[in-house]
ModelCIF file with pLDDT and N, C-alpha, C, O atoms, coordinates in Angstrom:
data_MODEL
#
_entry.id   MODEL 
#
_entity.id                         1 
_entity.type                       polymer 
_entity.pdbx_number_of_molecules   1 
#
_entity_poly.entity_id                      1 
_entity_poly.type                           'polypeptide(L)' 
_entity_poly.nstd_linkage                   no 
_entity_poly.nstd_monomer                   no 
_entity_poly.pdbx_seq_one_letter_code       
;(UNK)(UNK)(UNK)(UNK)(UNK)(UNK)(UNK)(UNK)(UNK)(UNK)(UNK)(UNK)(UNK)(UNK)(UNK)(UNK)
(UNK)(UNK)(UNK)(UNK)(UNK)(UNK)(UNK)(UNK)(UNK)(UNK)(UNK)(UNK)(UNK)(UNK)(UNK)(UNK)
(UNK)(UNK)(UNK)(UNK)(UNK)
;
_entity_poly.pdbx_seq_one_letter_code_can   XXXXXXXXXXXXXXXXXXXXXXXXXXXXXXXXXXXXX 
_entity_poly.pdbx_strand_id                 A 
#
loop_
_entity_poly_seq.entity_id 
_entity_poly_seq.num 
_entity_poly_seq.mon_id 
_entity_poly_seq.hetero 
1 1  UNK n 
1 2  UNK n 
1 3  UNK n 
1 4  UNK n 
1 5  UNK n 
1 6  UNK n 
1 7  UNK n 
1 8  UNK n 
1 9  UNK n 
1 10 UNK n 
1 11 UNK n 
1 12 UNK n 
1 13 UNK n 
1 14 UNK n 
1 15 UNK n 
1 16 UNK n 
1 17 UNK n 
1 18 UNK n 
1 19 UNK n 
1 20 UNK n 
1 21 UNK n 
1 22 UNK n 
1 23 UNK n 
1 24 UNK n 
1 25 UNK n 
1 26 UNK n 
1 27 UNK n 
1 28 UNK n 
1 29 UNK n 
1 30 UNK n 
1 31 UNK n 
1 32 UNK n 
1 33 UNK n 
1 34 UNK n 
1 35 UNK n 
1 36 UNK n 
1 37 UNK n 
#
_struct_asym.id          A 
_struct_asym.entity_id   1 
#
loop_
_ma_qa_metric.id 
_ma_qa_metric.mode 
_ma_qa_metric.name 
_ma_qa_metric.software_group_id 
_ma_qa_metric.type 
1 global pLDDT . pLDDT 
2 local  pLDDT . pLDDT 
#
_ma_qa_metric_global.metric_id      1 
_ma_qa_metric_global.metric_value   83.46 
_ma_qa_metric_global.model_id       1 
_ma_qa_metric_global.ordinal_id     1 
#
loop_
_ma_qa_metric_local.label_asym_id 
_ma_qa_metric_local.label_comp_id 
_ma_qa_metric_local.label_seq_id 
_ma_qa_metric_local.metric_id 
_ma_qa_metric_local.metric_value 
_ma_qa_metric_local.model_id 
_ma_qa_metric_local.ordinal_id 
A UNK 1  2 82.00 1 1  
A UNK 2  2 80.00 1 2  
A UNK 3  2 73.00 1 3  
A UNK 4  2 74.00 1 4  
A UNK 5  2 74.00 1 5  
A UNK 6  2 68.00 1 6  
A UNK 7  2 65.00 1 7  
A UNK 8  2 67.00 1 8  
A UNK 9  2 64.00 1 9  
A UNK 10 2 72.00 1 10 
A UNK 11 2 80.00 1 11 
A UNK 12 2 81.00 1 12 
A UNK 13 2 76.00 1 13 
A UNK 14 2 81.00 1 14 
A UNK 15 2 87.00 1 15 
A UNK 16 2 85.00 1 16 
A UNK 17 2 84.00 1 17 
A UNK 18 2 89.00 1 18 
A UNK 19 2 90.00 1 19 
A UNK 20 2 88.00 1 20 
A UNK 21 2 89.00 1 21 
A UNK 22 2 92.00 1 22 
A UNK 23 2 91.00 1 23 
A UNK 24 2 89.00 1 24 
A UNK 25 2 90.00 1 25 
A UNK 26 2 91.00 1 26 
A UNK 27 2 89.00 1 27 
A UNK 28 2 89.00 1 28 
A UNK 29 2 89.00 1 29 
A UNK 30 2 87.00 1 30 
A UNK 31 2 88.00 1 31 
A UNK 32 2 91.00 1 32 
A UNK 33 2 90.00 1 33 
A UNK 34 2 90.00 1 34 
A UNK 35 2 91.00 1 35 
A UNK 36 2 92.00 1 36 
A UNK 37 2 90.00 1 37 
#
loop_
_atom_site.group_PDB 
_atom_site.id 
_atom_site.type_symbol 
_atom_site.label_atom_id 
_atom_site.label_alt_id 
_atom_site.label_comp_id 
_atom_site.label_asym_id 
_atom_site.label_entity_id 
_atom_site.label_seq_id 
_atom_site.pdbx_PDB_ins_code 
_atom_site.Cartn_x 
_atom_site.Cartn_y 
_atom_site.Cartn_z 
_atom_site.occupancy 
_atom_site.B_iso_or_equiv 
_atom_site.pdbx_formal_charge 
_atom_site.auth_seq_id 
_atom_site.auth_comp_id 
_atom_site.auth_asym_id 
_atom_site.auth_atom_id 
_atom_site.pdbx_PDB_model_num 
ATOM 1   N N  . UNK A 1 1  ? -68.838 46.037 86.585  1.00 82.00 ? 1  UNK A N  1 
ATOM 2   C CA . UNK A 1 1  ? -69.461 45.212 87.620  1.00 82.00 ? 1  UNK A CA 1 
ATOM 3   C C  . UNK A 1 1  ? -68.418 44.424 88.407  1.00 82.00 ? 1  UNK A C  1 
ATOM 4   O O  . UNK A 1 1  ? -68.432 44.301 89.632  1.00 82.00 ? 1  UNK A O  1 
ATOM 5   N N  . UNK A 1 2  ? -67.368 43.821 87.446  1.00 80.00 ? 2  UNK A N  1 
ATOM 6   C CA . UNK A 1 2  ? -66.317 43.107 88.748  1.00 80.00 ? 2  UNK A CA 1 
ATOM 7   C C  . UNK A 1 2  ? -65.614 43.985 89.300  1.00 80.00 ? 2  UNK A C  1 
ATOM 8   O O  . UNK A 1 2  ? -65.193 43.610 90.394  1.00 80.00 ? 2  UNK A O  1 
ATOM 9   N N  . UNK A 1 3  ? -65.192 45.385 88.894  1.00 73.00 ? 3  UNK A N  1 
ATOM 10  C CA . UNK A 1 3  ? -64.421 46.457 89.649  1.00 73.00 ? 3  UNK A CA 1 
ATOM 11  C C  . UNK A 1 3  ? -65.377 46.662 90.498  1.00 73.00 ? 3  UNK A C  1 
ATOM 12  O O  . UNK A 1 3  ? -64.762 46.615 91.564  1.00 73.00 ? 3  UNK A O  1 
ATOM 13  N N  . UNK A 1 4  ? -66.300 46.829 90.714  1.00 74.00 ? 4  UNK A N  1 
ATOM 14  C CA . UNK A 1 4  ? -67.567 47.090 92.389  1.00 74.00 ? 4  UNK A CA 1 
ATOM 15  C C  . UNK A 1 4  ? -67.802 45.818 92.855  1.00 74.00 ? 4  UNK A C  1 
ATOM 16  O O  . UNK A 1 4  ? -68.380 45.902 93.938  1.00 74.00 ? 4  UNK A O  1 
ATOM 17  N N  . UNK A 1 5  ? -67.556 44.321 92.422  1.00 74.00 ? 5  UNK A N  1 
ATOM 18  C CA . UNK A 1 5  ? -67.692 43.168 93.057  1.00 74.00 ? 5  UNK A CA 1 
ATOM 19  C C  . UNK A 1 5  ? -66.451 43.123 93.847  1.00 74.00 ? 5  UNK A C  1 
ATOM 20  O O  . UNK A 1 5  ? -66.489 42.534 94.928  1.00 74.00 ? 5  UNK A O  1 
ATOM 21  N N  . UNK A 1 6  ? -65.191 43.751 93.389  1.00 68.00 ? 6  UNK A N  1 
ATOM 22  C CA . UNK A 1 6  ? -64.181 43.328 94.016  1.00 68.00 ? 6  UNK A CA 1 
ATOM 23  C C  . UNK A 1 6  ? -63.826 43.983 95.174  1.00 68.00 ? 6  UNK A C  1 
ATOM 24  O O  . UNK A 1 6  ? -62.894 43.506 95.821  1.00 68.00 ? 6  UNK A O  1 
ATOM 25  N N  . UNK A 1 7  ? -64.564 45.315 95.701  1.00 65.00 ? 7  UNK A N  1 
ATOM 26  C CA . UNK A 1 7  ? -64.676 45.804 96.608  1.00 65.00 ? 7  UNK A CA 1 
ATOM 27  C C  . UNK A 1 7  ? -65.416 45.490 97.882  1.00 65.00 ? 7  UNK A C  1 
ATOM 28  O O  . UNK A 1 7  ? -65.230 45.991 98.990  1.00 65.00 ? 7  UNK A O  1 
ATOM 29  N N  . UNK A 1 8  ? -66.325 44.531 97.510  1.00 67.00 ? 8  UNK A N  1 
ATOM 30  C CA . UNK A 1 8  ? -67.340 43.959 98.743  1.00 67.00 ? 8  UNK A CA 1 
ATOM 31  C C  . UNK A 1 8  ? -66.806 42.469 98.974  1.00 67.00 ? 8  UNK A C  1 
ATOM 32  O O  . UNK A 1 8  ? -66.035 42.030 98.122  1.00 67.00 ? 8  UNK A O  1 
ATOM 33  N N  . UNK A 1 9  ? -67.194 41.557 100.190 1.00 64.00 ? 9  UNK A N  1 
ATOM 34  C CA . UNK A 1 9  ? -66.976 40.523 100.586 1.00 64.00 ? 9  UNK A CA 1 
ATOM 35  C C  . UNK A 1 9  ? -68.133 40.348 101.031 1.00 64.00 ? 9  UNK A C  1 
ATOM 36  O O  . UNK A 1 9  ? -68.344 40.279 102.241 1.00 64.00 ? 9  UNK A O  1 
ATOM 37  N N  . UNK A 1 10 ? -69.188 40.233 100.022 1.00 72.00 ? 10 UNK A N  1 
ATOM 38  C CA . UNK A 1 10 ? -70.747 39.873 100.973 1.00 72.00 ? 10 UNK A CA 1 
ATOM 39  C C  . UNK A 1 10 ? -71.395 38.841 99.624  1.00 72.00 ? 10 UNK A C  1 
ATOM 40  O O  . UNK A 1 10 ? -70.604 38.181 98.950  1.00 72.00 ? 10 UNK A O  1 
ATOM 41  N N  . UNK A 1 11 ? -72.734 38.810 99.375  1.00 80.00 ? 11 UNK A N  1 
ATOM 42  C CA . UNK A 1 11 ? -73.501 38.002 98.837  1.00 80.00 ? 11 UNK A CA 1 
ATOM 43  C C  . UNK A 1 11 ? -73.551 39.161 97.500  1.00 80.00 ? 11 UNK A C  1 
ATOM 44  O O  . UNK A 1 11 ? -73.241 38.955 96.326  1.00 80.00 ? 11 UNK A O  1 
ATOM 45  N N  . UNK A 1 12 ? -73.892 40.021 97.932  1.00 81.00 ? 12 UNK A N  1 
ATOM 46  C CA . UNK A 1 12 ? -73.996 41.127 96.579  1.00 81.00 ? 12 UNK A CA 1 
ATOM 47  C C  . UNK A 1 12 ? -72.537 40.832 96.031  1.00 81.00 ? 12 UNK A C  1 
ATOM 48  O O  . UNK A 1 12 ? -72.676 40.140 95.023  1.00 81.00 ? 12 UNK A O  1 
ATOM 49  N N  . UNK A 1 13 ? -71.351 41.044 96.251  1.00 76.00 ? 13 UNK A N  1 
ATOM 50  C CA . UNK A 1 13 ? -70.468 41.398 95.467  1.00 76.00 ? 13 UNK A CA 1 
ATOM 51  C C  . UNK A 1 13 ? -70.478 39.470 94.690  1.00 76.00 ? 13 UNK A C  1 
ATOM 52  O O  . UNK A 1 13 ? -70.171 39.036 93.580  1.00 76.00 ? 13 UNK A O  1 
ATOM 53  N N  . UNK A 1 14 ? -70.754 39.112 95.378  1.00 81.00 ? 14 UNK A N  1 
ATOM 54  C CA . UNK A 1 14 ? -70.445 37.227 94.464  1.00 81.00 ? 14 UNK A CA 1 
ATOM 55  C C  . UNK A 1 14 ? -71.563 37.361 93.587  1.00 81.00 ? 14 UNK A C  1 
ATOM 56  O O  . UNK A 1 14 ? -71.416 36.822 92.490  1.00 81.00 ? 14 UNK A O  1 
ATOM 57  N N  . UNK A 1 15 ? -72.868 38.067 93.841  1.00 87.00 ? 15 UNK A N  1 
ATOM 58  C CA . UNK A 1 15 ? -73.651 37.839 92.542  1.00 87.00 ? 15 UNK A CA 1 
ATOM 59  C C  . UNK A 1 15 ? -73.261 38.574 91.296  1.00 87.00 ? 15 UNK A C  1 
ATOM 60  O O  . UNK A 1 15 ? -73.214 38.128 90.150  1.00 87.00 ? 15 UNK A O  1 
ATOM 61  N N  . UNK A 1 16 ? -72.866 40.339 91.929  1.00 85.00 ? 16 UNK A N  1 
ATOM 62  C CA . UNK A 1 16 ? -72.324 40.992 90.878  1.00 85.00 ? 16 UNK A CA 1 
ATOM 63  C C  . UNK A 1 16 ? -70.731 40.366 90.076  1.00 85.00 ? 16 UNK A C  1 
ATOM 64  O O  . UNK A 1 16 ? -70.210 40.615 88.989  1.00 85.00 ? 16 UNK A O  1 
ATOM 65  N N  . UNK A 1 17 ? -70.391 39.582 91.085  1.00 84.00 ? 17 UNK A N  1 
ATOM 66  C CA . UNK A 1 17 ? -68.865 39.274 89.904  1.00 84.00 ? 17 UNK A CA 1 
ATOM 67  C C  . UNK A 1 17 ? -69.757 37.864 89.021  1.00 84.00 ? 17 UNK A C  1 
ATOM 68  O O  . UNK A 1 17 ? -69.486 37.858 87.821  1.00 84.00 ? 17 UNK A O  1 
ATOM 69  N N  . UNK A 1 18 ? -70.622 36.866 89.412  1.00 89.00 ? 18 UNK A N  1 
ATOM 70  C CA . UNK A 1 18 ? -70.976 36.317 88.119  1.00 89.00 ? 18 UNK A CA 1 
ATOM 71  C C  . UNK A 1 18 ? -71.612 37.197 87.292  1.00 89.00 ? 18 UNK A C  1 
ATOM 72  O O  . UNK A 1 18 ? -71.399 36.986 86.098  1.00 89.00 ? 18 UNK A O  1 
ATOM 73  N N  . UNK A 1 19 ? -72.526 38.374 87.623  1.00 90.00 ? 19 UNK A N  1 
ATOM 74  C CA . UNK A 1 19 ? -73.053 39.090 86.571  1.00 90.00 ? 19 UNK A CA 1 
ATOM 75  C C  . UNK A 1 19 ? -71.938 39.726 85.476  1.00 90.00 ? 19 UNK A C  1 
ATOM 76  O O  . UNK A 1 19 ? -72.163 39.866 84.274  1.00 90.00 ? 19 UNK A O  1 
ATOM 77  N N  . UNK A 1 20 ? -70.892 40.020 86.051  1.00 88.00 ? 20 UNK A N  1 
ATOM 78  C CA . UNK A 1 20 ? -69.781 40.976 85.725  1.00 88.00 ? 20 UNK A CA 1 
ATOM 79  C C  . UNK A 1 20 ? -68.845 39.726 84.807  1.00 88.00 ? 20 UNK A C  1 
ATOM 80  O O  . UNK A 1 20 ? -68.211 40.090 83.816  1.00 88.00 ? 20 UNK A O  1 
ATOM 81  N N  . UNK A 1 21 ? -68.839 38.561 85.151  1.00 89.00 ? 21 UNK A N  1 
ATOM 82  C CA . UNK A 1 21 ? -67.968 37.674 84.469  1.00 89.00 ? 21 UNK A CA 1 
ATOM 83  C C  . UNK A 1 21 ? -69.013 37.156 82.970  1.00 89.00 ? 21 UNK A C  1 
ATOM 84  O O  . UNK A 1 21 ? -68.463 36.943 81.890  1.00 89.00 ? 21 UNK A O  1 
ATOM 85  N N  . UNK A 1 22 ? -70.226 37.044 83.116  1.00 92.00 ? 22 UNK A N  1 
ATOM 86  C CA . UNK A 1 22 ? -70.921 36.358 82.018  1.00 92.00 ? 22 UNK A CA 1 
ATOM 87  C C  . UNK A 1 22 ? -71.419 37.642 81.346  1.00 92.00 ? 22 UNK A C  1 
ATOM 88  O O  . UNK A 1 22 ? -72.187 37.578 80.387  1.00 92.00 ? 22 UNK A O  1 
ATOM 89  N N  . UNK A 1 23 ? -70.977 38.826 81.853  1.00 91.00 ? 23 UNK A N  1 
ATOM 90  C CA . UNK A 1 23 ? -71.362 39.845 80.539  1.00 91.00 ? 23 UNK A CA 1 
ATOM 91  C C  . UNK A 1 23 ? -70.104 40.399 79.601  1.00 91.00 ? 23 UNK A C  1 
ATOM 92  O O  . UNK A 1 23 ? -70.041 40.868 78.465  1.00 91.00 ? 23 UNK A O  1 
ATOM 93  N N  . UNK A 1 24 ? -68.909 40.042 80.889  1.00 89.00 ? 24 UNK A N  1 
ATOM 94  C CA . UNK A 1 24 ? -67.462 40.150 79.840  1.00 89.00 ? 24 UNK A CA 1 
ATOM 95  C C  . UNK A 1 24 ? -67.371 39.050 78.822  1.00 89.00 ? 24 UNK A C  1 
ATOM 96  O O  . UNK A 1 24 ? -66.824 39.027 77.720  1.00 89.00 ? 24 UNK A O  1 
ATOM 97  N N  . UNK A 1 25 ? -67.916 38.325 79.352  1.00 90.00 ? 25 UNK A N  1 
ATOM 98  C CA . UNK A 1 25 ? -67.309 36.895 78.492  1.00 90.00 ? 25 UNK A CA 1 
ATOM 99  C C  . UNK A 1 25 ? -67.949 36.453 77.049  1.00 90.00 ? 25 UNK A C  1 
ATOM 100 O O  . UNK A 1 25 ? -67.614 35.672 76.158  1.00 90.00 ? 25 UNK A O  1 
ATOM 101 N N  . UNK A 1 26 ? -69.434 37.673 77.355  1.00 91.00 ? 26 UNK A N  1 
ATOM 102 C CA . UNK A 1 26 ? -70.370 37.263 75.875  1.00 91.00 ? 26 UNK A CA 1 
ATOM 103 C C  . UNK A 1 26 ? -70.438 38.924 75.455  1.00 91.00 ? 26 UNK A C  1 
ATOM 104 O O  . UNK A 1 26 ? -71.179 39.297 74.545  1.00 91.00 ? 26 UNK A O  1 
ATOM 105 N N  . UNK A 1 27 ? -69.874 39.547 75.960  1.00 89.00 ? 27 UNK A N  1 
ATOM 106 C CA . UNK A 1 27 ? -69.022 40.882 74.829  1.00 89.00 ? 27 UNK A CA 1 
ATOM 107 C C  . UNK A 1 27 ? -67.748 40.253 74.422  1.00 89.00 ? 27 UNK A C  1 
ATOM 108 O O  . UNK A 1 27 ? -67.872 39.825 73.274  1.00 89.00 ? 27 UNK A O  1 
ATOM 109 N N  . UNK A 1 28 ? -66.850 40.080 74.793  1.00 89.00 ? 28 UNK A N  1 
ATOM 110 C CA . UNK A 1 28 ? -65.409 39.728 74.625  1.00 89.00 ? 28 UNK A CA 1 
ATOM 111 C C  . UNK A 1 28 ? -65.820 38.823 73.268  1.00 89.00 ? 28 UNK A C  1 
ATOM 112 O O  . UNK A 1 28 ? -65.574 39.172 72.114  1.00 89.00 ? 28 UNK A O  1 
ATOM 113 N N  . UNK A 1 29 ? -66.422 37.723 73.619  1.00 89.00 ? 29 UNK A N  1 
ATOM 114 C CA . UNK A 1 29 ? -66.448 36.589 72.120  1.00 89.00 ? 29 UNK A CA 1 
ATOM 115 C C  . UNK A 1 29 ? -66.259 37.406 70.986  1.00 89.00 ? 29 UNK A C  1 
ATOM 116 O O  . UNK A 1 29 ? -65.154 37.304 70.454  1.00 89.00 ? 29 UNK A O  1 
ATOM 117 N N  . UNK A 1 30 ? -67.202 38.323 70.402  1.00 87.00 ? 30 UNK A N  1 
ATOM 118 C CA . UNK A 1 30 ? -67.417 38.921 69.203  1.00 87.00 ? 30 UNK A CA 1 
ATOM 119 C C  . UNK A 1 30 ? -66.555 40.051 68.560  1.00 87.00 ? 30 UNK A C  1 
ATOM 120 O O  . UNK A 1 30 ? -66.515 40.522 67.423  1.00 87.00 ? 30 UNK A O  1 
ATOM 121 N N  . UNK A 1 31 ? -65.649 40.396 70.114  1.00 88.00 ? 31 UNK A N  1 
ATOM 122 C CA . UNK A 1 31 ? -64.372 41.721 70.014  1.00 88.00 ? 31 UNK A CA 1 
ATOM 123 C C  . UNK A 1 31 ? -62.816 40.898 69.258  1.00 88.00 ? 31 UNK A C  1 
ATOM 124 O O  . UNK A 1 31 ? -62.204 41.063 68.202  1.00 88.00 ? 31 UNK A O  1 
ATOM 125 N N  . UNK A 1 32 ? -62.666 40.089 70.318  1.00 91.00 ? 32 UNK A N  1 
ATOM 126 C CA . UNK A 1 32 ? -61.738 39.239 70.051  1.00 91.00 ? 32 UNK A CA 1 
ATOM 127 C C  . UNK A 1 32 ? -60.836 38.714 69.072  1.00 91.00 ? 32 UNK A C  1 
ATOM 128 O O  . UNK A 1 32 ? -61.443 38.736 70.143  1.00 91.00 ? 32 UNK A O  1 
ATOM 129 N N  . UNK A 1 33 ? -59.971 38.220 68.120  1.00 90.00 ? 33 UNK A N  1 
ATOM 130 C CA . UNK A 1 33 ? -60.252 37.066 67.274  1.00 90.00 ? 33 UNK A CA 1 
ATOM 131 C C  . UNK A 1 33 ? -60.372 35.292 67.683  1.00 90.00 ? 33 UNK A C  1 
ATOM 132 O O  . UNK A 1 33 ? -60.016 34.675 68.687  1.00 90.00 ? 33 UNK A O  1 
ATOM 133 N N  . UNK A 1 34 ? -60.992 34.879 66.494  1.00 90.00 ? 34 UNK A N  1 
ATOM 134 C CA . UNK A 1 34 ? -61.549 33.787 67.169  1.00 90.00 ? 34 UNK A CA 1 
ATOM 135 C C  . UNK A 1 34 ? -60.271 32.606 67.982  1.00 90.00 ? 34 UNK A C  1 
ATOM 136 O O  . UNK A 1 34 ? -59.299 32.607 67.226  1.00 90.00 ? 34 UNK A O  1 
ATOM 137 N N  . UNK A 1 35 ? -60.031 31.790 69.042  1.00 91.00 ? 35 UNK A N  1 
ATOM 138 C CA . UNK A 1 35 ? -59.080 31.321 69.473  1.00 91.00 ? 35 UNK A CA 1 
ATOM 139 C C  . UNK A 1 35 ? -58.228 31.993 70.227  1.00 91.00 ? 35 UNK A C  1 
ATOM 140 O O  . UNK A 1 35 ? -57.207 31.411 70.594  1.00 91.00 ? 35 UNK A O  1 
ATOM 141 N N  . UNK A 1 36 ? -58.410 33.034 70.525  1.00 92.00 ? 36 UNK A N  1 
ATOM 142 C CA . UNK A 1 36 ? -57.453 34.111 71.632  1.00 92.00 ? 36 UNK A CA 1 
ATOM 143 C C  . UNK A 1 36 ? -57.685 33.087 72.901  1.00 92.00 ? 36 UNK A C  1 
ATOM 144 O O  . UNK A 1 36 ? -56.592 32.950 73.451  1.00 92.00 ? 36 UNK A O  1 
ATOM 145 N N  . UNK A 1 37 ? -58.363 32.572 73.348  1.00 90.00 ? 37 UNK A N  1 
ATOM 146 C CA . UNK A 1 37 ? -58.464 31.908 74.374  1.00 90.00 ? 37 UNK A CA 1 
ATOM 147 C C  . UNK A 1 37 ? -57.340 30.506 74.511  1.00 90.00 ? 37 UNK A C  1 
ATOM 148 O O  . UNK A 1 37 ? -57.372 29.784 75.508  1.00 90.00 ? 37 UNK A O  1 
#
């Protein structure tokens, strides 16, 4: 989703990069180890 957000400059691509950022970010938690951040 952020690799096709980052291609547009409109309203779609800003909704798809929060969609694309809050679905990496709550897969990533559980891949991770804990504190990588």
């Amino acid at each position: 989703a952020l690799q096709y957000a980052g291609q547009r400059l409109d309203l779609l691509g800003a909704v798809l990069a929060v969609v694309g950022l809050t679905a990496l970010a709550a897969g990533l938690r559980p891949l991770l180890p804990r504190g990588t951040v």
